[in-house]
Structure formats: C-alpha cells, structure tokens
C-alpha atoms as a PDB file:
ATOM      1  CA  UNK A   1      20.321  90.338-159.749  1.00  0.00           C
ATOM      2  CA  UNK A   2      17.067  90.856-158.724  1.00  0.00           C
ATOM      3  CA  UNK A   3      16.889  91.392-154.797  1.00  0.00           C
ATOM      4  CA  UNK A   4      13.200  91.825-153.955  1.00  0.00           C
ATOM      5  CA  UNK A   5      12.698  88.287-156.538  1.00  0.00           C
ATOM      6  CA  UNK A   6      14.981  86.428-154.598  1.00  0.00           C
ATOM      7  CA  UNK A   7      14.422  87.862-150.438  1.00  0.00           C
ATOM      8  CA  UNK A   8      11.123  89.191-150.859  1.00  0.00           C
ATOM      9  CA  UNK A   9       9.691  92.596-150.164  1.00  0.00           C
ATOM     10  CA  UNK A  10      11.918  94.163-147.354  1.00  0.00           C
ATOM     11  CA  UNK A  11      10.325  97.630-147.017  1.00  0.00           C
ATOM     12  CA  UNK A  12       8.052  97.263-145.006  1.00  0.00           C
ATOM     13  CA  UNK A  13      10.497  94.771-142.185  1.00  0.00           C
ATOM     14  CA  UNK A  14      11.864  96.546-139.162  1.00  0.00           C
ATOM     15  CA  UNK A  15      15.431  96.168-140.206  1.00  0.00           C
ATOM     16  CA  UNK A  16      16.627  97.304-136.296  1.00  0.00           C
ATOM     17  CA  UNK A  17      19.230  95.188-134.812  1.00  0.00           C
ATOM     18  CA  UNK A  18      18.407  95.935-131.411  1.00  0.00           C
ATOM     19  CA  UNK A  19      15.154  93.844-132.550  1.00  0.00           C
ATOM     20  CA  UNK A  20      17.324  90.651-132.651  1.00  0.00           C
ATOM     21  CA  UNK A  21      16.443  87.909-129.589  1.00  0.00           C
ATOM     22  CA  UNK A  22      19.008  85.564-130.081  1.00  0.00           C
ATOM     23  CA  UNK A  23      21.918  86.530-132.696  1.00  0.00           C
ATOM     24  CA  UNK A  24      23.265  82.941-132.370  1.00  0.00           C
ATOM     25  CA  UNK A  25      19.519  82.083-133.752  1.00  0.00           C
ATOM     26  CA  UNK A  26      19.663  81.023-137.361  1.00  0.00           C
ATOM     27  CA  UNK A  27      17.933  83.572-139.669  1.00  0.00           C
ATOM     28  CA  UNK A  28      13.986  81.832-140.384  1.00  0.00           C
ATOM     29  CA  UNK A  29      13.596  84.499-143.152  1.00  0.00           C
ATOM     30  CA  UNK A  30      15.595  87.047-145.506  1.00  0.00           C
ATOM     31  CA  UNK A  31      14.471  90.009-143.172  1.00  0.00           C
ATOM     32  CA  UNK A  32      15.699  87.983-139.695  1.00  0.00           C
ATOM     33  CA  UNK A  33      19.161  87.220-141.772  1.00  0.00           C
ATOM     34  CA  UNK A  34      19.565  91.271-142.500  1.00  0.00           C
ATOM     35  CA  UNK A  35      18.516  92.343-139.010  1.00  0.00           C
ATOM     36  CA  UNK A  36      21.857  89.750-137.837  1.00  0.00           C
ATOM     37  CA  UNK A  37      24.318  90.919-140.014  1.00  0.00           C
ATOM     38  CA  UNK A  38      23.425  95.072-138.727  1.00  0.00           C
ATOM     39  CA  UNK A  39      23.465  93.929-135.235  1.00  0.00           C
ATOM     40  CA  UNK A  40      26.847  92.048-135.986  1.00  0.00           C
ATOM     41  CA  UNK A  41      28.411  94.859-137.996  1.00  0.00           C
ATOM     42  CA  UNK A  42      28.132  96.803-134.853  1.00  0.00           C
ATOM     43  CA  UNK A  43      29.863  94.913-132.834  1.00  0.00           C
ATOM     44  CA  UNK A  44      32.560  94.682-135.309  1.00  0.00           C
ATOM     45  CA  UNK A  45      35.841  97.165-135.182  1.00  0.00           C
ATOM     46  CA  UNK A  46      35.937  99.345-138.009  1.00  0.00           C
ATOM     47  CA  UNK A  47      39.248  98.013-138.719  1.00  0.00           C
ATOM     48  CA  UNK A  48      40.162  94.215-138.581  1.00  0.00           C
ATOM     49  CA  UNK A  49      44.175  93.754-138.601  1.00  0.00           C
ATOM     50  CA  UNK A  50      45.081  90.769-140.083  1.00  0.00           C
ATOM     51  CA  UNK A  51      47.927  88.636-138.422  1.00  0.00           C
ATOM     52  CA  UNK A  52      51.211  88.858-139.855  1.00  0.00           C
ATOM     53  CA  UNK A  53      52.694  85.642-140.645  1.00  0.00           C
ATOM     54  CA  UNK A  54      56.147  87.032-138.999  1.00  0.00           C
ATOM     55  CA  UNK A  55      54.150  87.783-136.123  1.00  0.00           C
ATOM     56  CA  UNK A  56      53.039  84.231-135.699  1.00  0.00           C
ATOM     57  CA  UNK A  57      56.387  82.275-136.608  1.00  0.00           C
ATOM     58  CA  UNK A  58      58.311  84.954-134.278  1.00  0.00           C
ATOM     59  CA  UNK A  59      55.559  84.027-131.453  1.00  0.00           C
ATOM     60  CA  UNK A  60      55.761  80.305-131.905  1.00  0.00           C
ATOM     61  CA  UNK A  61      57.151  78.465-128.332  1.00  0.00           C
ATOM     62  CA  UNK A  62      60.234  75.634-128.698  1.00  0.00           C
ATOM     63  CA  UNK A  63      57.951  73.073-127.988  1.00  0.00           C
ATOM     64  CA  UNK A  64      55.713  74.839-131.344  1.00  0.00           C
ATOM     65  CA  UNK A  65      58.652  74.898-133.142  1.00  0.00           C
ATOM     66  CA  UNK A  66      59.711  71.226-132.626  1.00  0.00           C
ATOM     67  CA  UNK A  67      56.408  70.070-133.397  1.00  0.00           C
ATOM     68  CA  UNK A  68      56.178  72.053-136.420  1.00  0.00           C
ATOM     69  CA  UNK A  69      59.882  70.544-137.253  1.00  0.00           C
ATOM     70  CA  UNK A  70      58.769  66.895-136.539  1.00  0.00           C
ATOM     71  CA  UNK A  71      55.247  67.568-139.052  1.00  0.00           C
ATOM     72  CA  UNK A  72      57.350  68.963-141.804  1.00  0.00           C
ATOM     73  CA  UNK A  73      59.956  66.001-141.431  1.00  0.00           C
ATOM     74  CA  UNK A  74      57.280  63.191-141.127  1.00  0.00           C
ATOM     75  CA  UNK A  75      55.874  64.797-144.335  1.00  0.00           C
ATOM     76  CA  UNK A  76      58.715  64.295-146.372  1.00  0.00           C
ATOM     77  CA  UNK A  77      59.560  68.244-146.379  1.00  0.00           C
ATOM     78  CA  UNK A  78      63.165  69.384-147.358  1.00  0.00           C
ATOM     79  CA  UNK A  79      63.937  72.665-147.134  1.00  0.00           C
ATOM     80  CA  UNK A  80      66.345  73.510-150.347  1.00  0.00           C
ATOM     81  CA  UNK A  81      70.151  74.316-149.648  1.00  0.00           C
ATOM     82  CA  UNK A  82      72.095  76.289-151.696  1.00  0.00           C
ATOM     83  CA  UNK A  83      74.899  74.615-153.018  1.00  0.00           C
ATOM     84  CA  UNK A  84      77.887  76.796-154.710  1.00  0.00           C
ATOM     85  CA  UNK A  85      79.880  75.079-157.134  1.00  0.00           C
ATOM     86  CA  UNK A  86      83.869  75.848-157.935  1.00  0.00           C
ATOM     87  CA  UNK A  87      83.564  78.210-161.357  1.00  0.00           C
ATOM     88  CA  UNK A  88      86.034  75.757-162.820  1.00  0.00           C
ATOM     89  CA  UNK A  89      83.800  72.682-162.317  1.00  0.00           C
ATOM     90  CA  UNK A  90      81.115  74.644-164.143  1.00  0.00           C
ATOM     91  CA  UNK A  91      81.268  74.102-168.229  1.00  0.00           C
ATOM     92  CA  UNK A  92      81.130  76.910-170.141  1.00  0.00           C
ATOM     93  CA  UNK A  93      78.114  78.643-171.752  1.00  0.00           C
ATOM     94  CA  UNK A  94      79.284  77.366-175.473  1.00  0.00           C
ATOM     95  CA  UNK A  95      79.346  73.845-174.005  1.00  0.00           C
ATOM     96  CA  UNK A  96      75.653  74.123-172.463  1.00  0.00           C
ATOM     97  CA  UNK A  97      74.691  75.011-175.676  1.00  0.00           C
ATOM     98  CA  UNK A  98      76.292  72.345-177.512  1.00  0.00           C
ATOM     99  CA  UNK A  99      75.256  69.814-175.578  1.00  0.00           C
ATOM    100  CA  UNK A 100      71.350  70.536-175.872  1.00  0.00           C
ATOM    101  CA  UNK A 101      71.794  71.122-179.240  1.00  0.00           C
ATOM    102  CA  UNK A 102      73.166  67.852-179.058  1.00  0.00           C
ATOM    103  CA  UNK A 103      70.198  66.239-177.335  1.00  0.00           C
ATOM    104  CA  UNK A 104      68.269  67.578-179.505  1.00  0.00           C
ATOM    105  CA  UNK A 105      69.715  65.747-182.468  1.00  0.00           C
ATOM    106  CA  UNK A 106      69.842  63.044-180.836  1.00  0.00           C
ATOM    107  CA  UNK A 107      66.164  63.284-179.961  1.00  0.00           C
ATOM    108  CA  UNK A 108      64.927  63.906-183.308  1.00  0.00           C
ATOM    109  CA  UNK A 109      66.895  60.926-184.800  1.00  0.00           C
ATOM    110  CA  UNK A 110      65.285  58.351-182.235  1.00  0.00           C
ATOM    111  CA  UNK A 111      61.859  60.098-183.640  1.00  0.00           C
ATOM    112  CA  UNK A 112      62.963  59.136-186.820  1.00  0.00           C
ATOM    113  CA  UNK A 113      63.789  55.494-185.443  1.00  0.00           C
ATOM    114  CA  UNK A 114      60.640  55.090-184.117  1.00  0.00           C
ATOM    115  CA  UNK A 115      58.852  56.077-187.246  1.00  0.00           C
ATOM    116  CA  UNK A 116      60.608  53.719-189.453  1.00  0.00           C
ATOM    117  CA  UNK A 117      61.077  50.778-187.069  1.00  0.00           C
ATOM    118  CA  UNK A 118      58.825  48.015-185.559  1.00  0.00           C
ATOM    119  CA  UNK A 119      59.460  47.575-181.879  1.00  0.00           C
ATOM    120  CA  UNK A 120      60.520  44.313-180.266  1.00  0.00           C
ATOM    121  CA  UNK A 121      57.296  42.314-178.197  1.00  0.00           C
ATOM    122  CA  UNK A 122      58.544  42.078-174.675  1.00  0.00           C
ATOM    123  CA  UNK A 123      56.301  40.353-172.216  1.00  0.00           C
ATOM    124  CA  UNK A 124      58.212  41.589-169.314  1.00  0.00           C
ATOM    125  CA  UNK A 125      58.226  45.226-170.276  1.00  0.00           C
ATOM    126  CA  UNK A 126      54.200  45.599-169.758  1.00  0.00           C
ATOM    127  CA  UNK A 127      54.318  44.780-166.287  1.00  0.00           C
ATOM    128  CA  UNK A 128      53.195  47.982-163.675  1.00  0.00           C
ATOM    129  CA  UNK A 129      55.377  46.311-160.943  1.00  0.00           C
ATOM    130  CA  UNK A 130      58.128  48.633-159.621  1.00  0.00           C
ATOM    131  CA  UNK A 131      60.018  46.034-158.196  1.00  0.00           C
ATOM    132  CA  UNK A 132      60.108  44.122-161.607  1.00  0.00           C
ATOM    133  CA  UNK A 133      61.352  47.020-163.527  1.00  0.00           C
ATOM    134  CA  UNK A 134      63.798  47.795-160.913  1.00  0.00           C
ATOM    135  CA  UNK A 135      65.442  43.871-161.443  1.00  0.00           C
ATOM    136  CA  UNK A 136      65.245  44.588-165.389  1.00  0.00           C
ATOM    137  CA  UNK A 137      66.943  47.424-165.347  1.00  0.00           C
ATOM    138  CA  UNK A 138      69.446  47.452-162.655  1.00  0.00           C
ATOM    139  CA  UNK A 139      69.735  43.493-161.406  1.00  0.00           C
ATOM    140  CA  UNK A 140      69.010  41.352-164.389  1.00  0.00           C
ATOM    141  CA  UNK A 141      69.470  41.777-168.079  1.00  0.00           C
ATOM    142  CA  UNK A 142      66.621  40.250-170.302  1.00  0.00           C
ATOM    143  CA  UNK A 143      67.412  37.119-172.229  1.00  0.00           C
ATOM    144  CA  UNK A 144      67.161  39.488-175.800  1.00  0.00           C
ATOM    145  CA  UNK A 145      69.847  41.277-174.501  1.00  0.00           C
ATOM    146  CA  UNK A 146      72.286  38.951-173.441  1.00  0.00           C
ATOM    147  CA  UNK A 147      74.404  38.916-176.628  1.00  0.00           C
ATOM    148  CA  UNK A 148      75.333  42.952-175.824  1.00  0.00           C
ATOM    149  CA  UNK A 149      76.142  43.282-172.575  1.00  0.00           C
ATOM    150  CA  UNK A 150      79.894  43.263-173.166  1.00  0.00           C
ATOM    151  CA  UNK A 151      78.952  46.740-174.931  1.00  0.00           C
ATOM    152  CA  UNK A 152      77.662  48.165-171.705  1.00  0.00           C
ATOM    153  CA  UNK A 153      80.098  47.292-168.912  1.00  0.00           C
ATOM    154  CA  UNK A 154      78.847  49.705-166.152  1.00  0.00           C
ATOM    155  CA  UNK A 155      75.298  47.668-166.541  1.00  0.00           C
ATOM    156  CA  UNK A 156      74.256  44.402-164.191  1.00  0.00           C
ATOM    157  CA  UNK A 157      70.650  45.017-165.729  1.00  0.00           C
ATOM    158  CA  UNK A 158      69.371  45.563-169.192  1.00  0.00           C
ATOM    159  CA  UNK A 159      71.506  48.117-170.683  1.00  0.00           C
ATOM    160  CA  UNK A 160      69.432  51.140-172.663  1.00  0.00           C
ATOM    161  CA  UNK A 161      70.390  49.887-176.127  1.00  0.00           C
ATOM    162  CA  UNK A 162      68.027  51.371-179.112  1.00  0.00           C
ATOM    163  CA  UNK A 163      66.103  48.554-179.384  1.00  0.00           C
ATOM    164  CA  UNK A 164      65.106  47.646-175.617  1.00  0.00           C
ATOM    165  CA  UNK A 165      64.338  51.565-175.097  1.00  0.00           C
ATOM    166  CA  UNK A 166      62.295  51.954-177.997  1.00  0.00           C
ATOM    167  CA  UNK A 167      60.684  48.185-176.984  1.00  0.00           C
ATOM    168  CA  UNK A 168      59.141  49.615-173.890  1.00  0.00           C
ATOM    169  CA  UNK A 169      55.386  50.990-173.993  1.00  0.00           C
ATOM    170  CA  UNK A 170      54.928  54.737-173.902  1.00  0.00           C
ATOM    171  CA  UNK A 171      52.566  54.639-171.194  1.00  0.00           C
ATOM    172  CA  UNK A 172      55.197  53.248-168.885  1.00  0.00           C
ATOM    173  CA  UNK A 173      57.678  55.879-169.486  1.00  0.00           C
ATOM    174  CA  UNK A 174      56.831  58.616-167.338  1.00  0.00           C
ATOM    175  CA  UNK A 175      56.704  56.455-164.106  1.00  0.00           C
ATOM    176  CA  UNK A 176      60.004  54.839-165.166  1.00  0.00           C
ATOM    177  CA  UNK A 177      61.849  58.409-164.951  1.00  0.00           C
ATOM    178  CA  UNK A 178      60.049  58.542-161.695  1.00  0.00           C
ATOM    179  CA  UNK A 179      61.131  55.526-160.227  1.00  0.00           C
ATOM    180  CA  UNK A 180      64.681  55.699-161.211  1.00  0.00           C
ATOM    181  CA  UNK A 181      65.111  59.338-159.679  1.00  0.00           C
ATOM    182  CA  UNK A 182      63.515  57.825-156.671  1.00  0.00           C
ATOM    183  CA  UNK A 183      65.528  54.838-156.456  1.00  0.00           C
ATOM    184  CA  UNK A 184      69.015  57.267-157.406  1.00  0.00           C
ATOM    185  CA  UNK A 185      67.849  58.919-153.918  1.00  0.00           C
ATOM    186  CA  UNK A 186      67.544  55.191-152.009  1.00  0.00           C
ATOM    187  CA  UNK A 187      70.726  54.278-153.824  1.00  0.00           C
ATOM    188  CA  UNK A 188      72.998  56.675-155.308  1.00  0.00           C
ATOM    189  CA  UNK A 189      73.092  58.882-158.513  1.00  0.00           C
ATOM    190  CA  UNK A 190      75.060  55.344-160.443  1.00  0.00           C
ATOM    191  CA  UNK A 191      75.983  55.498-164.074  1.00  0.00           C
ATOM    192  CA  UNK A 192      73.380  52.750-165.133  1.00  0.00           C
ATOM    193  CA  UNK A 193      70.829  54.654-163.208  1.00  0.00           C
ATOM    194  CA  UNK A 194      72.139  58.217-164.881  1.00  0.00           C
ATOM    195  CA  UNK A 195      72.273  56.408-168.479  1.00  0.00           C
ATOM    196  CA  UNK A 196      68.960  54.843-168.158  1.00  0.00           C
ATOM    197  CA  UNK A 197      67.347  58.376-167.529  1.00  0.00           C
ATOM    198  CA  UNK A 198      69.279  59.883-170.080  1.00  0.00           C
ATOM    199  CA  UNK A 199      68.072  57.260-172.815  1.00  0.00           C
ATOM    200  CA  UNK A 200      64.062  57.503-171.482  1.00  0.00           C
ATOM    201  CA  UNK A 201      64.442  61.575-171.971  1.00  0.00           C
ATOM    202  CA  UNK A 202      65.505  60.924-175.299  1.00  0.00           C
ATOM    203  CA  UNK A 203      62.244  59.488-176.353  1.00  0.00           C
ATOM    204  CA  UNK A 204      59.881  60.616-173.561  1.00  0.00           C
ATOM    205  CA  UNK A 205      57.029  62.528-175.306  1.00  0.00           C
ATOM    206  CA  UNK A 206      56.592  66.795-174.879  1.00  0.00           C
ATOM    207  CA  UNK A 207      55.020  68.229-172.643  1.00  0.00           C
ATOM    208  CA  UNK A 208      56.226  66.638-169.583  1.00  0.00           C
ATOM    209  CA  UNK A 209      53.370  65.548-166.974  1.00  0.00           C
ATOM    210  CA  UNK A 210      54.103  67.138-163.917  1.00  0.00           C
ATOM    211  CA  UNK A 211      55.428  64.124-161.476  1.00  0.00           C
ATOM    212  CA  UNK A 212      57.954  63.638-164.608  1.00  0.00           C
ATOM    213  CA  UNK A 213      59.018  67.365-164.197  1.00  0.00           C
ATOM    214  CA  UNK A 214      59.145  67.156-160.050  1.00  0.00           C
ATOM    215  CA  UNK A 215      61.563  64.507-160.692  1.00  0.00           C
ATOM    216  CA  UNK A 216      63.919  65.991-162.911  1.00  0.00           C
ATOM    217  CA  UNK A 217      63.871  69.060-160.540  1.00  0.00           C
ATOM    218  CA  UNK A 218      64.569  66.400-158.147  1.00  0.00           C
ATOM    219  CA  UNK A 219      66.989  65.276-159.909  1.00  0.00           C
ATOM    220  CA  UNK A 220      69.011  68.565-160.583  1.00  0.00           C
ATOM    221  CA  UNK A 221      69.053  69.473-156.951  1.00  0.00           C
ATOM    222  CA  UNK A 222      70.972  65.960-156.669  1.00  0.00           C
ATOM    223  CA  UNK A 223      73.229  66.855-159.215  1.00  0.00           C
ATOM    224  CA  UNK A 224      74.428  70.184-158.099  1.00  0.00           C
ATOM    225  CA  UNK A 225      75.138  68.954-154.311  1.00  0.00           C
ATOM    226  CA  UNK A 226      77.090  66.030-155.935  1.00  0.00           C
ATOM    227  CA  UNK A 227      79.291  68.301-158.536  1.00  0.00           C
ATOM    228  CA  UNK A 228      79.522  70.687-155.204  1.00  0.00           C
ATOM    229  CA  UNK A 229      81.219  67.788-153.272  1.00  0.00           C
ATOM    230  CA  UNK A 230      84.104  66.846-156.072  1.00  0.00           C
ATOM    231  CA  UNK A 231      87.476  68.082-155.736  1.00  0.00           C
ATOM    232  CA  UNK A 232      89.113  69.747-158.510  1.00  0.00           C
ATOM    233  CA  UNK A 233      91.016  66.896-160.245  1.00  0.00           C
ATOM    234  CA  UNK A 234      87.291  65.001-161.131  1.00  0.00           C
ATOM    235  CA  UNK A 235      86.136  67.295-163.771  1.00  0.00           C
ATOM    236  CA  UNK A 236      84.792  64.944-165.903  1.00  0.00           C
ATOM    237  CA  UNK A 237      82.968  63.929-163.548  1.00  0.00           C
ATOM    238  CA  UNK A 238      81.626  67.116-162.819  1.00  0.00           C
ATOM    239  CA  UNK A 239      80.348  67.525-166.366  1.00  0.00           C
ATOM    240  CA  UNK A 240      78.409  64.339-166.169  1.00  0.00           C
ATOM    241  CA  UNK A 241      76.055  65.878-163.590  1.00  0.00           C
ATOM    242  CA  UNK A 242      76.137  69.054-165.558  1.00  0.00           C
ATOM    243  CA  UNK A 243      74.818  67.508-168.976  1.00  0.00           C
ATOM    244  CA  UNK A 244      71.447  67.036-166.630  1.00  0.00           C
ATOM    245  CA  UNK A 245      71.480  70.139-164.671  1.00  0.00           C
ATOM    246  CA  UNK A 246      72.018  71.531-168.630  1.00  0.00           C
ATOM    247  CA  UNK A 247      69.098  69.151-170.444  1.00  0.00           C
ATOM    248  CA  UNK A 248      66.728  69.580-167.944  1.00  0.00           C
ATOM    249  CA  UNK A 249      67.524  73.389-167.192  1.00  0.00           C
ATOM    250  CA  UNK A 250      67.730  74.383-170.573  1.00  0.00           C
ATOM    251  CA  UNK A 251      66.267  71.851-173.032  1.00  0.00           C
ATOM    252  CA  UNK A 252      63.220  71.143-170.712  1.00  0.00           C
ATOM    253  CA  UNK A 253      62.581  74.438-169.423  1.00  0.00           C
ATOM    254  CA  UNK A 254      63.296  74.467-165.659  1.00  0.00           C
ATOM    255  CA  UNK A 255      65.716  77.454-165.807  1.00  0.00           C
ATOM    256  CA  UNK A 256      65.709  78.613-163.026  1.00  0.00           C
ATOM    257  CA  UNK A 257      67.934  75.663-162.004  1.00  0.00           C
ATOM    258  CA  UNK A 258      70.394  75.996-164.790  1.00  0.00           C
ATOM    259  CA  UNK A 259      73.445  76.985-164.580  1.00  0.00           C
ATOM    260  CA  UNK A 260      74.532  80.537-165.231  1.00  0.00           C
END
C-alpha cells in the first residue's frame, strides 16, 4: 500500500512525541496520529504479560465464584459428568457394527419407500405448534391411525407407523427430533418418545443441521447416565440406550461419544 497516497507527505512533520499537548487529544491529521502512538510507545513496558486464565479463576473471591455459579446456572450451563458404565452392560464391538449396518438398511429401504410411494395429506401434520405435535405424538393418536394402535401398545399418541412418518413434511423434521429430545429431558427418556426418534432418524435427510446434531449429543449424554444407573439383571435394557449412543456415535459421526 501506498503510505505517502493515503497520510500524505510526512518528511517534512516533526514526528517528536515530546511535541504532543494533549495525548488524550484525538489525532486532527496523519502526522498528529504518528506523533501519539511514539509518545505512547514510550510509556509502554517493553514487555506486556498477559494474564493467565489460572491466575484469574485461582484469584476469584467466594462471593465471585457464586456469582459466576448462579450466571452459568441461569444460562442453562451443565458442566458434563463422566459416567462409567459396567463392561458387561456395554454390547460388543460386532454388535455396534451390526446394528448400524442395520440402520443403514433400514434407512435405505424407507428411501426406497419414499421414492415409490405417495404420502398421505394430513392437515394436522403442517402445523409449527409444539404443543400440537406434542398431543399427536405422545397424547392423541390421529383418526387415520386408529385402526393400528393395537400394533403399538407402548403408544397413547400416534404411533411411528410407515405411513404417518413418511406423511409428515420434511421441513418439520429437524425441529421434531428437537422437541422430542427436549421434551425426553422434561419427561423421561419413554419408549414412545425413544421410538419416535428412532423412526424420524430413519428418514431425516444428511447432513444434519446443527440444532439436530446438539440434540442427539444431547441425547447420548442421557443415554449413558441412564445405562450407568441399571443394575446388572436389565441388560436389555441397557442395549436400548446403546443402539443410540451406537447410531448417533457411529452412523452419524459424533464419535467421540461412542462407545469403545
């Protein structure tokens, strides 16, 4: 860049800083604004330590600290806690891989579905109302589905049969997987609420958007405390939580919460 085009000629300035009335002054020309900086440079320590962030928490009072606690909580912060798992409530590494191989599959063959099927017109399913989809899914089955519900016993809501997941728009998906994650921490990891996220992942669209991935890690955190808590004799219900600590760690990338 051109200096003397875009300050002017300087040579022929007095560039002394002992020239400088007021430093506060703001500089009226390039020449005034050169003459401040030299005057502040030597006031300035050749070396400038920067704080160490140690330093600070270590120098922080009780009432600091409790403050800082009371921000972080109001904020919704959570600091992570390890949670270690019995090795025998753990599946195996052949059964990880089995089982998202398995989604997979299963994934590609609602593609197929999709491809080669015309979706059912719900009015109800375009609505952006969270409390709405919450009573469709989990209070109140939809009249279409009335005539299945025997085939989904676990379900008070509309049960995630083929045809009412593939019925519901695309754009609505994402949020869905958000709001039942959020609603699993309000009311409990249920099955409907663990089947209904494991039928929207199925046909959920690649890459994730970010919120949607936030959840599932969400979501996985959840899991692991919950297997943590079982006693030996619930295996199988250990391996339910798995099969999403598995998907999501392996199939959808996060894996540095898988299992090992």
């Amino acid at each position: 860049m051109d200096q003397e085009a875009c300050l002017g000629l300087l040579d022929d300035v007095e560039m002394d800083s002992e020239d400088v009335d007021d430093p506060s002054a703001p500089a009226m020309s390039a020449a005034a604004y050169f003459r401040q900086m030299k005057a502040e440079r030597r006031v300035t320590p050749n070396v400038v330590r920067i704080q160490n962030p140690r330093d600070e928490k270590r120098s922080l009072s009780p009432e600091a600290k409790k403050k800082k606690s009371q921000w972080l909580e109001s904020v919704g912060f959570q600091k992570d806690v390890k949670t270690e798992t019995p090795t025998t409530l753990i599946p195996s590494e052949e059964w990880r891989t089995a089982k998202c191989r398995e989604f997979g599959e299963f994934r590609q063959k609602m593609v197929d579905r999709i491809a080669n099927s015309t979706p059912l017109i719900i009015k109800d399913l375009k609505s952006p109302d969270e409390d709405k989809w919450h009573e469709i899914l989990l209070e109140k089955c939809l009249p279409e589905f009335q005539k299945i519900t025997a085939n989904f016993p676990n379900h008070t809501g509309t049960p995630p049969a083929v045809p009412m997941v593939l019925a519901i728009p695309k754009k609505h998906l994402s949020q869905l997987i958000e709001h039942l994650v959020e609603w699993s921490s309000e009311e409990g990891l249920s099955r409907p609420i663990r089947e209904w996220i494991y039928a929207l992942l199925l046909v959920i669209d690649l890459p994730l958007v970010q919120d949607v991935v936030s959840a599932l890690r969400t979501l996985v955190k959840e899991c692991k405390k919950l297997r943590a808590q079982l006693p030996m004799d619930r295996k199988s219900e250990a391996y339910e939580y798995s099969l999403f600590i598995t998907i999501i760690g392996n199939f959808f990338g996060q894996k540095d919460l898988a299992d090992n």
